[in-house]
Each structure stands twice: as structure tokens, then as C-alpha cells.
N, C-alpha and C. Protein backbone atom coordinates (compact mmCIF):
# COMPACT_ATOMS: atom_id res chain seq x y z
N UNK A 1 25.92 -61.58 47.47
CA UNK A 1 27.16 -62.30 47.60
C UNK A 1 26.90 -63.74 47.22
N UNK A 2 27.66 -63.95 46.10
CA UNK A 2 27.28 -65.33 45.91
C UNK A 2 27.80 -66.51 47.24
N UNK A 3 26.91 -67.13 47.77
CA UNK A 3 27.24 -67.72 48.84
C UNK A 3 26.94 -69.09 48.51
N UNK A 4 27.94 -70.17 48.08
CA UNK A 4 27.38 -71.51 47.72
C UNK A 4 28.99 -72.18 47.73
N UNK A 5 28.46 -73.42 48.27
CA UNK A 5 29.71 -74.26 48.54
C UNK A 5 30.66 -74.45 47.49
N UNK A 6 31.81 -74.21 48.02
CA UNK A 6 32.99 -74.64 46.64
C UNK A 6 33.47 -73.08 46.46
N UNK A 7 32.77 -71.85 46.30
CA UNK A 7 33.17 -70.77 46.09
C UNK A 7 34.28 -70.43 47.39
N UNK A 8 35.45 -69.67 46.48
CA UNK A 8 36.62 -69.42 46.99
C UNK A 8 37.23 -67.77 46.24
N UNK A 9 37.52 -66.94 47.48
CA UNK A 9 37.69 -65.25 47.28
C UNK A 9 39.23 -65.54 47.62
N UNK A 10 39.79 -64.52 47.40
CA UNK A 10 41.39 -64.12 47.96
C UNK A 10 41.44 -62.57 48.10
N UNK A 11 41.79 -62.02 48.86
CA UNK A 11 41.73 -60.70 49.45
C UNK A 11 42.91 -60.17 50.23
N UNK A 12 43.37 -59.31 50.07
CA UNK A 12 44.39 -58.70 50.74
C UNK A 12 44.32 -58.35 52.01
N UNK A 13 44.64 -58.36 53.10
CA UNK A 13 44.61 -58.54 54.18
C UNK A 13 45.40 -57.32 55.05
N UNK A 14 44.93 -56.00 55.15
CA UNK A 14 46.00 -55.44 55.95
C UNK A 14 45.38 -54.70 57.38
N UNK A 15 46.48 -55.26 58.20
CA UNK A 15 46.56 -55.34 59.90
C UNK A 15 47.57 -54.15 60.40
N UNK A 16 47.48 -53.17 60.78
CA UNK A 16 48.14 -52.44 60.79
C UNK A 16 49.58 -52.37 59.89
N UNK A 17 50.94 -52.67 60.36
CA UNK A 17 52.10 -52.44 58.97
C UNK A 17 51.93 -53.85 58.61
N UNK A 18 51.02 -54.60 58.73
CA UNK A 18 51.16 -56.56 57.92
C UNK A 18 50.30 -56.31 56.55
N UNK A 19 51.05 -56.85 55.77
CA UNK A 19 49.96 -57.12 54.48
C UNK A 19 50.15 -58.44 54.46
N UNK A 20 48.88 -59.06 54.14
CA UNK A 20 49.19 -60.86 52.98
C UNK A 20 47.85 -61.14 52.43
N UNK A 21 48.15 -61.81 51.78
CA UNK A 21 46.86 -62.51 50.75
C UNK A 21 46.36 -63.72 51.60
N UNK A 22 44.77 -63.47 51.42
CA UNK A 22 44.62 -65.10 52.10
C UNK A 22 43.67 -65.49 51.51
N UNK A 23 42.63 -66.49 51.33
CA UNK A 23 42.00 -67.20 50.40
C UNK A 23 40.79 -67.71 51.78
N UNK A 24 39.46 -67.23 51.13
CA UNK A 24 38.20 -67.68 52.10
C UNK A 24 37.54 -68.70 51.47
N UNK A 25 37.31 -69.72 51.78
CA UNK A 25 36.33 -70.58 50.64
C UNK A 25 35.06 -71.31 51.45
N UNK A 26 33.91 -71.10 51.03
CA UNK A 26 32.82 -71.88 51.52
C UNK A 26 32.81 -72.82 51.69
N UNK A 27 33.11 -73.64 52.86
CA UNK A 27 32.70 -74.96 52.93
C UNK A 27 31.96 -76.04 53.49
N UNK A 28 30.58 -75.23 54.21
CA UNK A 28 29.70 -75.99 54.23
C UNK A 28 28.33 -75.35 55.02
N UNK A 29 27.48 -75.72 54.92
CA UNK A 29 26.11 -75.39 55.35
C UNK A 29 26.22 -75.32 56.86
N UNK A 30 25.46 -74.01 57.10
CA UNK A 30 25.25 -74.37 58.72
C UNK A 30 24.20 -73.04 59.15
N UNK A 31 23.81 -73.08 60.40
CA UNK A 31 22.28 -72.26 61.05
C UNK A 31 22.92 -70.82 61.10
N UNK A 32 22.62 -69.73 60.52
CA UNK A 32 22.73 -68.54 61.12
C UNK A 32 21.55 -67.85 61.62
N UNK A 33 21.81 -67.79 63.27
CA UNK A 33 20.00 -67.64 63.63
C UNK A 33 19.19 -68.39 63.14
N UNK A 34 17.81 -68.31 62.78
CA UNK A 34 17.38 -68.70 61.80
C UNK A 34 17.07 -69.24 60.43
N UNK A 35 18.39 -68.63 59.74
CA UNK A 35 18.64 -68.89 58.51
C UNK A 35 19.58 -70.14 58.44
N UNK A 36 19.38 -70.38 57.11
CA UNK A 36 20.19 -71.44 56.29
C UNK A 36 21.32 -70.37 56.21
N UNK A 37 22.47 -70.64 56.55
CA UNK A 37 23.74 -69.90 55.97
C UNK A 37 25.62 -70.63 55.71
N UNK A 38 26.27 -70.23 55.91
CA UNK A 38 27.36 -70.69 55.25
C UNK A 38 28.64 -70.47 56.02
N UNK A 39 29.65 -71.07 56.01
CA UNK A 39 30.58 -71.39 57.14
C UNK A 39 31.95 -70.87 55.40
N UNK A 40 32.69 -70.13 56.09
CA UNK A 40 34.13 -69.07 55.49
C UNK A 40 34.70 -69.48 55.91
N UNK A 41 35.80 -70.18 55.21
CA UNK A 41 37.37 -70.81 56.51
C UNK A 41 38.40 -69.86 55.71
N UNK A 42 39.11 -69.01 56.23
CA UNK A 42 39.84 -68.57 55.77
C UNK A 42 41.39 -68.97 57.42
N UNK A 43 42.39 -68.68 56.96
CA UNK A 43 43.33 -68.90 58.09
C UNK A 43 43.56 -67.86 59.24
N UNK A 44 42.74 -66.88 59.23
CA UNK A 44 42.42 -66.15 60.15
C UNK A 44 41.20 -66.90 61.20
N UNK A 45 40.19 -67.66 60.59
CA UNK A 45 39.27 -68.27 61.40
C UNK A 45 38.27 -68.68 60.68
N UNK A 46 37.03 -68.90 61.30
CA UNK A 46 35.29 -69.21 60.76
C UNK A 46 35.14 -67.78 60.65
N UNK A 47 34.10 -67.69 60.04
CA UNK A 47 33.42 -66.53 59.75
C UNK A 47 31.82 -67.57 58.95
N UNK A 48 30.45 -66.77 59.31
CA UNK A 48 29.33 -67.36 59.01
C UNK A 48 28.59 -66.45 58.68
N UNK A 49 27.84 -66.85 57.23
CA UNK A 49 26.82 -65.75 56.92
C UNK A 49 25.59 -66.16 56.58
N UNK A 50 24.85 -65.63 56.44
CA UNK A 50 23.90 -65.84 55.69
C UNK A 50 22.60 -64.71 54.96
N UNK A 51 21.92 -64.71 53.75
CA UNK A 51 20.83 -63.56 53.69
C UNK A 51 19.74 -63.99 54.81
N UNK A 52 19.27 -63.30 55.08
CA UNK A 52 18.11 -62.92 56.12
C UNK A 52 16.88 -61.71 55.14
N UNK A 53 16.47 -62.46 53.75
CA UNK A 53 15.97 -61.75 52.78
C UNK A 53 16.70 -61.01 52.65
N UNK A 54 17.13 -59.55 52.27
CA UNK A 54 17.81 -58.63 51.31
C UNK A 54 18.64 -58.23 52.47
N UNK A 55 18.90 -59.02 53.76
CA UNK A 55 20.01 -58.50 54.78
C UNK A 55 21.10 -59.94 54.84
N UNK A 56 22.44 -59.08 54.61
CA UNK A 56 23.49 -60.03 54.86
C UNK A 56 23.98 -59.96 56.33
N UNK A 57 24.10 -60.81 57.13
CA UNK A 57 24.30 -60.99 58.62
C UNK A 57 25.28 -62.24 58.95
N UNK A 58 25.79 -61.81 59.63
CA UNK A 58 26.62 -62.41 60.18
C UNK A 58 26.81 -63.29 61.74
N UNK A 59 26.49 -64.35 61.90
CA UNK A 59 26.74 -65.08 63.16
C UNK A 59 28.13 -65.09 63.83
N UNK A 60 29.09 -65.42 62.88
CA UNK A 60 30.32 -65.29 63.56
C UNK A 60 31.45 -64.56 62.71
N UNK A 61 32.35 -63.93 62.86
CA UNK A 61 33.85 -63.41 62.96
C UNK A 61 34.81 -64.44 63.15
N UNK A 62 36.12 -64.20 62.64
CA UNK A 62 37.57 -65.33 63.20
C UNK A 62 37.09 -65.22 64.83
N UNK A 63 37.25 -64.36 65.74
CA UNK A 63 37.14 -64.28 67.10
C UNK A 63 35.72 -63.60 67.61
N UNK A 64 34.82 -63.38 67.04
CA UNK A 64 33.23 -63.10 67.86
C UNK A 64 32.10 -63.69 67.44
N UNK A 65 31.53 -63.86 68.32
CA UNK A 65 30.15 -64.21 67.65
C UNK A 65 28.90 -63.84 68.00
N UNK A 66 27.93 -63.39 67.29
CA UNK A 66 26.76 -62.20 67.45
C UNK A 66 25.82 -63.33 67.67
N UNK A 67 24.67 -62.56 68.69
CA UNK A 67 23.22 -63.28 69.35
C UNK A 67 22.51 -62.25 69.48
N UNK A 68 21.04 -62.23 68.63
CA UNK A 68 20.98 -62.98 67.06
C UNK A 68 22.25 -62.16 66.11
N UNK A 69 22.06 -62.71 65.27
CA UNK A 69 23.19 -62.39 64.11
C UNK A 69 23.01 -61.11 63.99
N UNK A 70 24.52 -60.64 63.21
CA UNK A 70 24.71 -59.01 63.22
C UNK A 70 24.75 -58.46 61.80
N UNK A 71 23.44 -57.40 61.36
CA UNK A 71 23.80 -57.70 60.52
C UNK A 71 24.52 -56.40 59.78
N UNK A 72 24.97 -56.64 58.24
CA UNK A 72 26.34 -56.30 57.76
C UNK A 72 25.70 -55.56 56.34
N UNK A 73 24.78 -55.97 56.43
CA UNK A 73 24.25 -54.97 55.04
C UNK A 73 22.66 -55.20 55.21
N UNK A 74 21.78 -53.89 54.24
CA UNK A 74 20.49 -53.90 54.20
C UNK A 74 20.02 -53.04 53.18
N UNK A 75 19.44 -53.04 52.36
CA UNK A 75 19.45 -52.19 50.98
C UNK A 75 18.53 -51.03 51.71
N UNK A 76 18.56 -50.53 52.58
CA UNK A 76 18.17 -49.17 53.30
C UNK A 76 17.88 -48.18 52.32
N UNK A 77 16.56 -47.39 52.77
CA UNK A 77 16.69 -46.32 51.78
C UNK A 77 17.33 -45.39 52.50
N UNK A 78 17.70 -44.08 51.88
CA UNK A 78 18.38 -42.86 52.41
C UNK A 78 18.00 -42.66 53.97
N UNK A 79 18.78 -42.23 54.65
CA UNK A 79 18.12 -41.59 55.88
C UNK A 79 17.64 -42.88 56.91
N UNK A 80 17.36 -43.97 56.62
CA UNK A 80 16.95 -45.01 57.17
C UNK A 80 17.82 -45.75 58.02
N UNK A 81 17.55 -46.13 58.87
CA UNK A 81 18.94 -46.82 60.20
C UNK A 81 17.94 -48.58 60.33
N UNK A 82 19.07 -49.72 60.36
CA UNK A 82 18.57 -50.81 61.19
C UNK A 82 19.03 -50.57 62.71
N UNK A 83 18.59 -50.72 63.35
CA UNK A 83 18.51 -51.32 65.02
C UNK A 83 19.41 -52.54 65.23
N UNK A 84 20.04 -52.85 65.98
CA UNK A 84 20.74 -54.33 66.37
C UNK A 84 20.78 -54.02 68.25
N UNK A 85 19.88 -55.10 68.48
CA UNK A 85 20.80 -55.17 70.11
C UNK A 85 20.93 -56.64 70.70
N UNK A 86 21.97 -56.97 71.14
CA UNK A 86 22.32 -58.18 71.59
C UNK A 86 23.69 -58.40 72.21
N UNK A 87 23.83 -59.95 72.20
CA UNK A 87 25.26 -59.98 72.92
C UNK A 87 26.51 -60.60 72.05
N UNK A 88 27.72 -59.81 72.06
CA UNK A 88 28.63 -60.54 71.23
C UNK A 88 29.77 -61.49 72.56
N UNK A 89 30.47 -62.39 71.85
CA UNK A 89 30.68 -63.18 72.83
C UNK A 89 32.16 -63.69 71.84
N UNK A 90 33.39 -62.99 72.63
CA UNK A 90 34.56 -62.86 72.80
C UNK A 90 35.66 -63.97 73.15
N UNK A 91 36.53 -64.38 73.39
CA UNK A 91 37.18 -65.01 73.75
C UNK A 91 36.34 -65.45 75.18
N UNK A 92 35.15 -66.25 75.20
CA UNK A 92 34.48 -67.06 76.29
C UNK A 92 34.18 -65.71 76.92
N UNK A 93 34.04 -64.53 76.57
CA UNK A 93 33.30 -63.32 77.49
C UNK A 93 32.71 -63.15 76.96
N UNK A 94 31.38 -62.74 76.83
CA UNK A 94 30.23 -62.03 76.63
C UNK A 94 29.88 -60.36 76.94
N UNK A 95 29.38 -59.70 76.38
CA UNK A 95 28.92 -58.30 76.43
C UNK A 95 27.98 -58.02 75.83
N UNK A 96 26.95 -57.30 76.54
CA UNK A 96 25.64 -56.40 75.87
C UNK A 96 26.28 -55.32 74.95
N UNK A 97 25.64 -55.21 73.68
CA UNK A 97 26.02 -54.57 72.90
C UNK A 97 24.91 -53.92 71.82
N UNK A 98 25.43 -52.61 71.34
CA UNK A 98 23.81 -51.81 70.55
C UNK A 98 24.38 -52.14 69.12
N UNK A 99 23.98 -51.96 67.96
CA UNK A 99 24.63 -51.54 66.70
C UNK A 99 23.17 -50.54 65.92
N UNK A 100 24.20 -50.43 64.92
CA UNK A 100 22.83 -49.27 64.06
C UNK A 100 23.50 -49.52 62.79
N UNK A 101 23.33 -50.21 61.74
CA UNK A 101 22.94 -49.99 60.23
C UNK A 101 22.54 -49.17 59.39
N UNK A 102 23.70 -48.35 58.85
CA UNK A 102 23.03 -47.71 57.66
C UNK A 102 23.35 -47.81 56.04
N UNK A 103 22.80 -47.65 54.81
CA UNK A 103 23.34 -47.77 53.88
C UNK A 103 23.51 -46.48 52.72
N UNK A 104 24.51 -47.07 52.07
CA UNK A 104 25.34 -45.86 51.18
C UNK A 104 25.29 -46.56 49.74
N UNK A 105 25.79 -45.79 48.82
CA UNK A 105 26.52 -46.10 47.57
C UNK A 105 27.98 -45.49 47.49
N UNK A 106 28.84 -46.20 46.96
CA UNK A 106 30.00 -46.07 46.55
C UNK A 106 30.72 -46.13 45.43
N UNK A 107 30.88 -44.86 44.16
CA UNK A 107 31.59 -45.23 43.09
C UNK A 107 32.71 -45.59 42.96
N UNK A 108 33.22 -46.97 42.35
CA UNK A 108 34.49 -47.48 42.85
C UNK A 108 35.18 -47.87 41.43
N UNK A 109 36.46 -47.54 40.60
CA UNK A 109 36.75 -47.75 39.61
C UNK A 109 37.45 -49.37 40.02
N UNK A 110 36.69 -50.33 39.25
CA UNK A 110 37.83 -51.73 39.25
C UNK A 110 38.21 -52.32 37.79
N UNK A 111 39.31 -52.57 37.85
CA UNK A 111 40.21 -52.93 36.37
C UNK A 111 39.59 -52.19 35.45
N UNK A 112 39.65 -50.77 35.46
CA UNK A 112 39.11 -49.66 34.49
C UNK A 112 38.04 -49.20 34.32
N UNK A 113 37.14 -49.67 35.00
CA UNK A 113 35.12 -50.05 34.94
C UNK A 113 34.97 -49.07 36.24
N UNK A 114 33.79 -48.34 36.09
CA UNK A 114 33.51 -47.75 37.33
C UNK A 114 32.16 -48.79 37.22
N UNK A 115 31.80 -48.60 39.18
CA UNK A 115 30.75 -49.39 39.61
C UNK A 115 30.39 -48.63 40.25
N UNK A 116 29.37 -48.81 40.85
CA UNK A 116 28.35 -48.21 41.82
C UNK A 116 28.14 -49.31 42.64
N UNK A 117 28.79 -49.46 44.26
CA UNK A 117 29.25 -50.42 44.91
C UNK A 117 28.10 -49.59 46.13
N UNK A 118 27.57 -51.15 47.04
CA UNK A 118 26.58 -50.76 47.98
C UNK A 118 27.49 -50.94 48.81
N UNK A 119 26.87 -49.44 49.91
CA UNK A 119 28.10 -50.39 51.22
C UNK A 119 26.95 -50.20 52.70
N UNK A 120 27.50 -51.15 53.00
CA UNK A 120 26.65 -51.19 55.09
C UNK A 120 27.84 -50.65 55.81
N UNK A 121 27.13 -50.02 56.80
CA UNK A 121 28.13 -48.73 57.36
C UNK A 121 27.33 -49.40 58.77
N UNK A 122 28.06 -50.40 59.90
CA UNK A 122 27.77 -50.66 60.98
C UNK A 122 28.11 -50.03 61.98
N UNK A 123 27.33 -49.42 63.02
CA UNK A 123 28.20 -48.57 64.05
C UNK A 123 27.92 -49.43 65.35
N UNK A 124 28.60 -50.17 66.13
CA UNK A 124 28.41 -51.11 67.33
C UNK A 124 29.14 -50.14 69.01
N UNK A 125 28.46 -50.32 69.65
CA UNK A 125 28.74 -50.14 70.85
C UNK A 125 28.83 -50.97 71.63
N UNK A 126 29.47 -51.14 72.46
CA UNK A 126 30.20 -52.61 73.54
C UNK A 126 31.14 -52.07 74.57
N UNK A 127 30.77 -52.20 75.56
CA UNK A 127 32.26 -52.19 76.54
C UNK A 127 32.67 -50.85 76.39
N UNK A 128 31.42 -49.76 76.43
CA UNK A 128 32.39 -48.53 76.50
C UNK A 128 33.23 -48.21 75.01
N UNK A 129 32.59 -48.84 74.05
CA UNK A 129 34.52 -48.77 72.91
C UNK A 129 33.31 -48.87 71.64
N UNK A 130 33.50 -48.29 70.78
CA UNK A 130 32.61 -47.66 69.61
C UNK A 130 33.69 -48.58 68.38
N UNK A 131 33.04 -49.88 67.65
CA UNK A 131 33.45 -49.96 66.28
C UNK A 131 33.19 -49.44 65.25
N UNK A 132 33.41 -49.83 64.48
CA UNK A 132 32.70 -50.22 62.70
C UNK A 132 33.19 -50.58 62.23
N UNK A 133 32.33 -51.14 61.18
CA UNK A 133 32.52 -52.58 60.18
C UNK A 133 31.80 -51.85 59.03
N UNK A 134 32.90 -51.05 57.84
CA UNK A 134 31.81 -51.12 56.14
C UNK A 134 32.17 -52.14 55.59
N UNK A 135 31.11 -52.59 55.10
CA UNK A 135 31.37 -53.81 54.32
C UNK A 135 30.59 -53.21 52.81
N UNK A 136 31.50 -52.81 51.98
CA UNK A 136 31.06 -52.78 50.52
C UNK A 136 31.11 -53.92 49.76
N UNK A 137 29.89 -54.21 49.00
CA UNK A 137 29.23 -55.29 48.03
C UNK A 137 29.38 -54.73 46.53
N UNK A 138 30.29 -56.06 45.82
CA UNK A 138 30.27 -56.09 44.47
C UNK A 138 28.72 -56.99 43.89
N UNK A 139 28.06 -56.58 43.13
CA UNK A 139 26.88 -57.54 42.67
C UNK A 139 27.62 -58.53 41.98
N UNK A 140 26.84 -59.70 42.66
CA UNK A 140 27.89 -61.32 41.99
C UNK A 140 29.28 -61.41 42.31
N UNK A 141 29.63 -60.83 43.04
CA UNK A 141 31.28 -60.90 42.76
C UNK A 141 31.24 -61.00 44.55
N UNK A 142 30.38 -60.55 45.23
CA UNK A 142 30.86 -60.87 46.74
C UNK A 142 31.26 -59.32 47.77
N UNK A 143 32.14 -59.76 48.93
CA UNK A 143 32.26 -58.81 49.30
C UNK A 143 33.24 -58.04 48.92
N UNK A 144 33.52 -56.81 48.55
CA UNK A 144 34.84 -56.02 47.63
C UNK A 144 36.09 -55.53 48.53
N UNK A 145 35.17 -54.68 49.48
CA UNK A 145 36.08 -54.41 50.29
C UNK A 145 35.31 -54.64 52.17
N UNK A 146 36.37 -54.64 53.09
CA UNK A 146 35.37 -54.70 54.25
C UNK A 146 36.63 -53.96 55.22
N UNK A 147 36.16 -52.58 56.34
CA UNK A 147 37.20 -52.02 57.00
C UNK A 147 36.47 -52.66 58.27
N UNK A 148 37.47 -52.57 59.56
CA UNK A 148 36.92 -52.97 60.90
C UNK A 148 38.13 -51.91 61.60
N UNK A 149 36.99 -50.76 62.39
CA UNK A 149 37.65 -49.93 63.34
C UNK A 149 37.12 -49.76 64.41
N UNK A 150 38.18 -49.78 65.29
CA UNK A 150 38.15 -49.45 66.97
C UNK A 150 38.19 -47.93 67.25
N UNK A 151 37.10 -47.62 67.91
CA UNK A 151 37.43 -46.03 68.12
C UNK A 151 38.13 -44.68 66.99
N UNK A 152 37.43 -45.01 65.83
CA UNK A 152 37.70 -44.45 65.17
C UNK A 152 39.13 -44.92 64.48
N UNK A 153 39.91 -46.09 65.22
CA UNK A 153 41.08 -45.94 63.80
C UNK A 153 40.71 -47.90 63.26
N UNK A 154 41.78 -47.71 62.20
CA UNK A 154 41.37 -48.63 61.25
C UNK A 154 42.40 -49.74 61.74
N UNK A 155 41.56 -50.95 62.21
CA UNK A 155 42.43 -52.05 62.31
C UNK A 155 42.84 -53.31 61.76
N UNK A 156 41.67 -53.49 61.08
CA UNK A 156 41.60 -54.35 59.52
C UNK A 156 40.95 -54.34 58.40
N UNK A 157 41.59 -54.21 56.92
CA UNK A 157 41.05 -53.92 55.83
C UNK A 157 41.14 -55.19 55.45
N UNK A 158 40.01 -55.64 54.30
CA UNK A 158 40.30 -56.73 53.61
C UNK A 158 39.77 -56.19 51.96
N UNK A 159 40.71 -56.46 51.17
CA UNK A 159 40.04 -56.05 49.61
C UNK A 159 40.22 -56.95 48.95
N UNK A 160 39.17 -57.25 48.05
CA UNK A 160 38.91 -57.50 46.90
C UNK A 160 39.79 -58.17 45.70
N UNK A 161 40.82 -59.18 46.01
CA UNK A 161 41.52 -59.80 44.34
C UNK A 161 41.39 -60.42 43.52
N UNK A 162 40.09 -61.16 43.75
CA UNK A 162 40.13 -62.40 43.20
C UNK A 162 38.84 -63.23 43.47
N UNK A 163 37.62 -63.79 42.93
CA UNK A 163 37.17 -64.56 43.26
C UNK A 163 35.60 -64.81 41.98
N UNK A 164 34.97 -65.46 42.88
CA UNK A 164 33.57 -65.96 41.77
C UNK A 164 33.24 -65.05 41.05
């Protein structure tokens, strides 16, 4: 994901029956865990990433934020799971929480071109209540698409329109 200041995505946004376009743009350096990483303002919220070598992770969400960072992709071979355990921390609440990482490929036709799109397939446990987060990766182009579900149903998609 190209991650460098000034870069700006626009993505479709759909929330159960809401659609809209919104526009994320990098704008400035900051700590993820350990890492050097990058601060997303989009009008939904912050969002922070950074690589962690060939893992993209995430410190914060519009509304959560992961201790240590959570992460969102890992070029995994087949059959292979990452581990995550820590605490995410909610509207000023906190919760112990597990996750598990795995990775896929995805053939995805865009503006006529088929690709072979990587995706991280996160499975998190918290509070009794089972998410996930795929986040499929365009090479150079960023993130393509990203779903976030509660208990199996889908509560926010974001795709792919526009960007570096």
C-alpha cells in the first residue's frame, strides 16, 4: 500500500442501506507500535497504519484502537495462521481480545484487467461477539476492497474508486 504523505484514495462506502463516497488522505507521520506509520483522515475518523516488514497493521480504526497493533495482512503461505492477542479499546472501554490471520488470493476483474488480488482474512474474538475484517490489496494501488462483519453479517464495505 503505498503509504506516504499527500496520497489521497476515494472509496465507496456502504453501511447497511447508506452508500457515499468519501476520500482518505495521508496526512502525517506517527508511531504504530513500534513502527514508523501513517495517520488516514477520512470523515468517518483516524485510522493508522503502518508495514511491520511484509505485515500491514493497524493501530487504530474511526472508533478502536488495537494494543499492540492488529494486524490486517501477512503474505502467509497456504495453511498458515498469524496469532494476535491483546486489548482493543472502544469508546473509553477496553476488552481482551484473540484474532487469527490468514491469507488468500483473489481474482478480481478491474476496468477490464483481471488481477490476482491478496487478501487478509482476520477473524477477532471480543466480548463474546466474533468479527472480521478482509482487507484485499491492489499492488501499488492500496487497499481495493475492505469488508467488516459482526457475527457473521456484513456491516461495512469500503471499495476501491479512485486513488495513487
Amino acid at each position: 500500500m503505498p503509504l506516504e504523505l499527500g496520497n489521497t484514495w476515494t472509496y465507496q462506502v456502504s453501511s447497511g442501506l447508506n452508500k457515499r463516497v468519501e476520500e482518505i488522505k495521508v496526512t502525517e507521520k506517527t508511531n504504530v507500535g513500534r513502527n514508523t506509520g501513517f495517520v488516514l483522515q477520512s470523515p468517518a475518523g483516524t485510522t493508522t497504519l503502518a508495514w511491520q516488514g511484509n505485515d500491514l497493521v493497524a493501530g487504530r480504526f474511526a472508533n478502536s484502537e488495537f494494543f499492540p497493533p492488529l494486524p490486517l495482512y501477512s503474505p502467509l503461505p497456504d495453511g498458515q495462521e498469524l496469532k494476535w492477542k491483546g486489548t482493543i479499546r472502544t469508546a473509553g472501554s477496553s476488552s481482551n481480545a484473540t484474532a487469527t490471520l490468514r491469507s488468500a488470493k483473489s481474482k478480481e476483474t478491474i476496468d477490464g484487467t483481471e488481477f490476482e488480488l491478496q487478501v487478509g482474512e482476520l477473524t477477532i474474538q471480543s466480548q463474546g461477539k466474533t468479527q472480521s475484517v478482509s482487507t484485499w490489496l491492489r499492488p501499488r494501488k492500496g487497499i481495493y476492497r475492505q469488508e467488516h462483519r459482526v457475527n457473521d453479517q456484513l456491516v461495512t464495505r469500503v471499495q476501491y474508486v479512485s486513488g495513487p
